[in-house]
C-alpha atoms as a PDB file:
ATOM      1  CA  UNK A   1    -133.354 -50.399  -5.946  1.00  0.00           C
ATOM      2  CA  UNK A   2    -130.111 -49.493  -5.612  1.00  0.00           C
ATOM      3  CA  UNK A   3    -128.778 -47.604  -8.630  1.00  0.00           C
ATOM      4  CA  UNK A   4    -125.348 -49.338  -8.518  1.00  0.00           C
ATOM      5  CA  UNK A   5    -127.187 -52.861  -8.391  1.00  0.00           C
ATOM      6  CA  UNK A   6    -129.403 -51.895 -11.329  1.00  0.00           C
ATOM      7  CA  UNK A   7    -126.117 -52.207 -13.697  1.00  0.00           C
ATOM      8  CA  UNK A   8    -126.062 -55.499 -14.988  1.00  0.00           C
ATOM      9  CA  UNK A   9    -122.638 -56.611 -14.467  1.00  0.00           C
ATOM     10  CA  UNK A  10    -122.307 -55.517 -10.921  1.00  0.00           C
ATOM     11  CA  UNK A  11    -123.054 -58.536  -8.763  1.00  0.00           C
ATOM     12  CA  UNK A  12    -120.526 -60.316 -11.099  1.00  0.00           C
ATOM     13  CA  UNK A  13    -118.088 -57.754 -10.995  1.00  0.00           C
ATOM     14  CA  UNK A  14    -117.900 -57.658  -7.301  1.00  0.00           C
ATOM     15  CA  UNK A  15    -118.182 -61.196  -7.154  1.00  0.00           C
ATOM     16  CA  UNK A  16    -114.808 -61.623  -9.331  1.00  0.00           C
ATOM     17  CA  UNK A  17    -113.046 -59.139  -7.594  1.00  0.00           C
ATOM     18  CA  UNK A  18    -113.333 -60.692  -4.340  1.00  0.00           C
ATOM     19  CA  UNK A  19    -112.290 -64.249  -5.716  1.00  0.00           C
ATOM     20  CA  UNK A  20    -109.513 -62.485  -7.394  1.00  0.00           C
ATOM     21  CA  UNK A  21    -108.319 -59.906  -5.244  1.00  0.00           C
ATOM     22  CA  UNK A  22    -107.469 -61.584  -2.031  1.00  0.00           C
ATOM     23  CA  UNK A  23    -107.124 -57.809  -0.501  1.00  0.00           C
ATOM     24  CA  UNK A  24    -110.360 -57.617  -0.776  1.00  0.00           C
ATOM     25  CA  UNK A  25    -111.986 -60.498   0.581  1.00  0.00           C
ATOM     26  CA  UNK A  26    -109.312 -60.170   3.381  1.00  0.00           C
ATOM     27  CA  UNK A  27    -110.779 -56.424   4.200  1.00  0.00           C
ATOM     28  CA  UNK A  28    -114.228 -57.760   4.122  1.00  0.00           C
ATOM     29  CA  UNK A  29    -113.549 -60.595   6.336  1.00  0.00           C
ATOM     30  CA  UNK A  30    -111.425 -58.734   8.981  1.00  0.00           C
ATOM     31  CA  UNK A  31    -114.430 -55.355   8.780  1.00  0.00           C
ATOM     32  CA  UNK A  32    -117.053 -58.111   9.759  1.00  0.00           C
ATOM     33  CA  UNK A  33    -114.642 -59.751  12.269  1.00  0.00           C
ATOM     34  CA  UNK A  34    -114.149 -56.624  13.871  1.00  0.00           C
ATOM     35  CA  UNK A  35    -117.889 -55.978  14.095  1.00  0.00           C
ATOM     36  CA  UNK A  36    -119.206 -59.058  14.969  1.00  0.00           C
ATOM     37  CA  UNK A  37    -116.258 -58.815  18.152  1.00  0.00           C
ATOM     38  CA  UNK A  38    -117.547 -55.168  19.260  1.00  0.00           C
ATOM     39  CA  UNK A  39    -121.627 -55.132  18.702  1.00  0.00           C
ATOM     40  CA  UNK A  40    -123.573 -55.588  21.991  1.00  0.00           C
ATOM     41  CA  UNK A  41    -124.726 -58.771  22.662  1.00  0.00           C
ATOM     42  CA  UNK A  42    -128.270 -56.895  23.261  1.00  0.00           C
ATOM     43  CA  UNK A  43    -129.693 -53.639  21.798  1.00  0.00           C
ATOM     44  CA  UNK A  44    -127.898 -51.313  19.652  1.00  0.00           C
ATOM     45  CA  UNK A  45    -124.616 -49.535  19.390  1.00  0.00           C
ATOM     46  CA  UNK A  46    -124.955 -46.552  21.206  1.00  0.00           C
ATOM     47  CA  UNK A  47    -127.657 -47.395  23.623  1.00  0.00           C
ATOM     48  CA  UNK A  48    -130.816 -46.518  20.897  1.00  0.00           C
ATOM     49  CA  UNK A  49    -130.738 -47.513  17.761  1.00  0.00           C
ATOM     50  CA  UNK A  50    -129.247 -45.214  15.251  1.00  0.00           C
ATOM     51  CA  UNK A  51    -127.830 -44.717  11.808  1.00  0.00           C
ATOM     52  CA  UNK A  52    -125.094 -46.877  12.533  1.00  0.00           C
ATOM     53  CA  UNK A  53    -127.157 -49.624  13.993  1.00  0.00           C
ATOM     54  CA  UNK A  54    -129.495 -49.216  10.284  1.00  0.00           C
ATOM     55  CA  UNK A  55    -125.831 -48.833   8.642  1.00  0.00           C
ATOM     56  CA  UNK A  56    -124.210 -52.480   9.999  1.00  0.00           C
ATOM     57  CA  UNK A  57    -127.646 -54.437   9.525  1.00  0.00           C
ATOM     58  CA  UNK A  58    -128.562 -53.126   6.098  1.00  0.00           C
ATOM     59  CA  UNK A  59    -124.391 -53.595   4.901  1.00  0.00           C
ATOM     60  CA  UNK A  60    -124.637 -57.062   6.585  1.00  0.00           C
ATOM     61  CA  UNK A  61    -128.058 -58.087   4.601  1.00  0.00           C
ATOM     62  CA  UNK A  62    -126.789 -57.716   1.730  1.00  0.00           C
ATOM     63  CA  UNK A  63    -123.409 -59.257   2.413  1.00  0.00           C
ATOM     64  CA  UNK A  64    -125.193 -62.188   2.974  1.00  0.00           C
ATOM     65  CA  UNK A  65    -127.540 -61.878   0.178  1.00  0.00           C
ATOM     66  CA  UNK A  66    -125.491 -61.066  -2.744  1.00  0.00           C
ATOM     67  CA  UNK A  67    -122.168 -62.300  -1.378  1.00  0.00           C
ATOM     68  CA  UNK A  68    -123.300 -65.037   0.418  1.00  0.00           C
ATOM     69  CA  UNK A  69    -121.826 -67.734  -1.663  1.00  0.00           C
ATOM     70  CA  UNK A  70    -118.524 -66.096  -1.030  1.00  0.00           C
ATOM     71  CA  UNK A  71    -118.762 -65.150   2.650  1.00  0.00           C
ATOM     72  CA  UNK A  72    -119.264 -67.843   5.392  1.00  0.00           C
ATOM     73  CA  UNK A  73    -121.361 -65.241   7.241  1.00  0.00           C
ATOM     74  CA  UNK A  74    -122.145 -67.898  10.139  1.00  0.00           C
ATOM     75  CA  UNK A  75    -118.688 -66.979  11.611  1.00  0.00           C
ATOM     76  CA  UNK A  76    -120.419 -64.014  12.783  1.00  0.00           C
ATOM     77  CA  UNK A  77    -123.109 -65.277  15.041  1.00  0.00           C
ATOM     78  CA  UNK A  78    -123.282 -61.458  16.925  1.00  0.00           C
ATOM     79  CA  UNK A  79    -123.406 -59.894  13.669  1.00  0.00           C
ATOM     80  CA  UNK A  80    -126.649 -61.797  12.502  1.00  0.00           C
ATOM     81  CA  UNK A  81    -128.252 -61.893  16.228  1.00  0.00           C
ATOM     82  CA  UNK A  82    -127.718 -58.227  15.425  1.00  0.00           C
ATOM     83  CA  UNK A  83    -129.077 -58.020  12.437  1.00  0.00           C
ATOM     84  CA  UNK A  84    -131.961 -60.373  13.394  1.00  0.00           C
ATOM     85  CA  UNK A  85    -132.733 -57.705  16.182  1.00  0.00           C
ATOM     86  CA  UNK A  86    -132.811 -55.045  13.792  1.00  0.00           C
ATOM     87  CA  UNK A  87    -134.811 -56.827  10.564  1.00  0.00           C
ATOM     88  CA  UNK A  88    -137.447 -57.628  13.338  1.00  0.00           C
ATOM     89  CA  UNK A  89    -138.456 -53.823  13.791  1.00  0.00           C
ATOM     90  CA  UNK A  90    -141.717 -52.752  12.162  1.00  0.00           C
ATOM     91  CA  UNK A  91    -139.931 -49.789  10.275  1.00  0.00           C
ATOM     92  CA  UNK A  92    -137.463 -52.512   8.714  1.00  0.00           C
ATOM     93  CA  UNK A  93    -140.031 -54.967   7.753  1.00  0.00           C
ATOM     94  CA  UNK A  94    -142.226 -52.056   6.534  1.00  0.00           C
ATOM     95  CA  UNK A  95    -139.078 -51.515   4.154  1.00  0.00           C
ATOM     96  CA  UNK A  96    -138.110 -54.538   2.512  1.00  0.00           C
ATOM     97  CA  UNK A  97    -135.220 -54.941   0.764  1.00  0.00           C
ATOM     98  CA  UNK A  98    -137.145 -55.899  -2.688  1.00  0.00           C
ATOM     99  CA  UNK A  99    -137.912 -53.321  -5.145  1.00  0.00           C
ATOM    100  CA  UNK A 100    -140.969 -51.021  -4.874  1.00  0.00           C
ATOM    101  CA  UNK A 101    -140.462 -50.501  -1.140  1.00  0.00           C
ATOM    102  CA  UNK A 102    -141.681 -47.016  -0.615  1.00  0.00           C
ATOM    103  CA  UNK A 103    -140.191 -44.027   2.229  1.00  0.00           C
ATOM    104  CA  UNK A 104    -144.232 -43.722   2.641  1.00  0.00           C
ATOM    105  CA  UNK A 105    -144.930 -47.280   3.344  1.00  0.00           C
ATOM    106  CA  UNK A 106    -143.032 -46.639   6.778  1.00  0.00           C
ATOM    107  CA  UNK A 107    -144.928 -43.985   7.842  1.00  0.00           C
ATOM    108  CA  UNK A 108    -147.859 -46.575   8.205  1.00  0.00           C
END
């Protein structure tokens, strides 16, 4: 896990700052916006998938995980077709996103 998640007021921290700072949840909105506009509608970024493919899927995951409640992430339909594209490949379901996922476990 995620050294910054292990501390136990982060989720709530982040939470809070987004409901307070209107910057914030402005930045996030417009980012995913932005991304959701400019993935393809098929495949990955630059042709084969890459880190910034692993980056957008993995960031968007856990937008919608943790800051679901705060994020209508169905105005990004390309976003989680994306992501959906990505979660399906064996190395990203041989990695879940719940502790005690192992760097070895992909190598399977």
């Amino acid at each position: 896990m995620n050294i910054f998640l292990q501390s136990p007021n982060f989720l709530e921290t982040v939470a809070a700052e987004i409901e307070k700072n209107n910057t914030a949840a402005c930045q996030l909105t417009a980012g995913l916006s932005a991304l959701d506009a400019e993935l393809p509608g098929s495949g990955w970024m630059g042709g084969e998938l890459g880190v910034a493919d692993i980056t957008g899927a993995c960031a968007f995951g856990f937008t919608q995980s943790v800051l679901g409640d705060l994020v209508e992430t169905s105005r990004y339909p390309n976003l989680g077709a994306f992501c959906a594209r990505a979660e399906a490949l064996p190395a990203f379901r041989a990695a879940p996103p719940e502790d005690g996922a192992t760097a070895s476990a992909i190598g399977d």
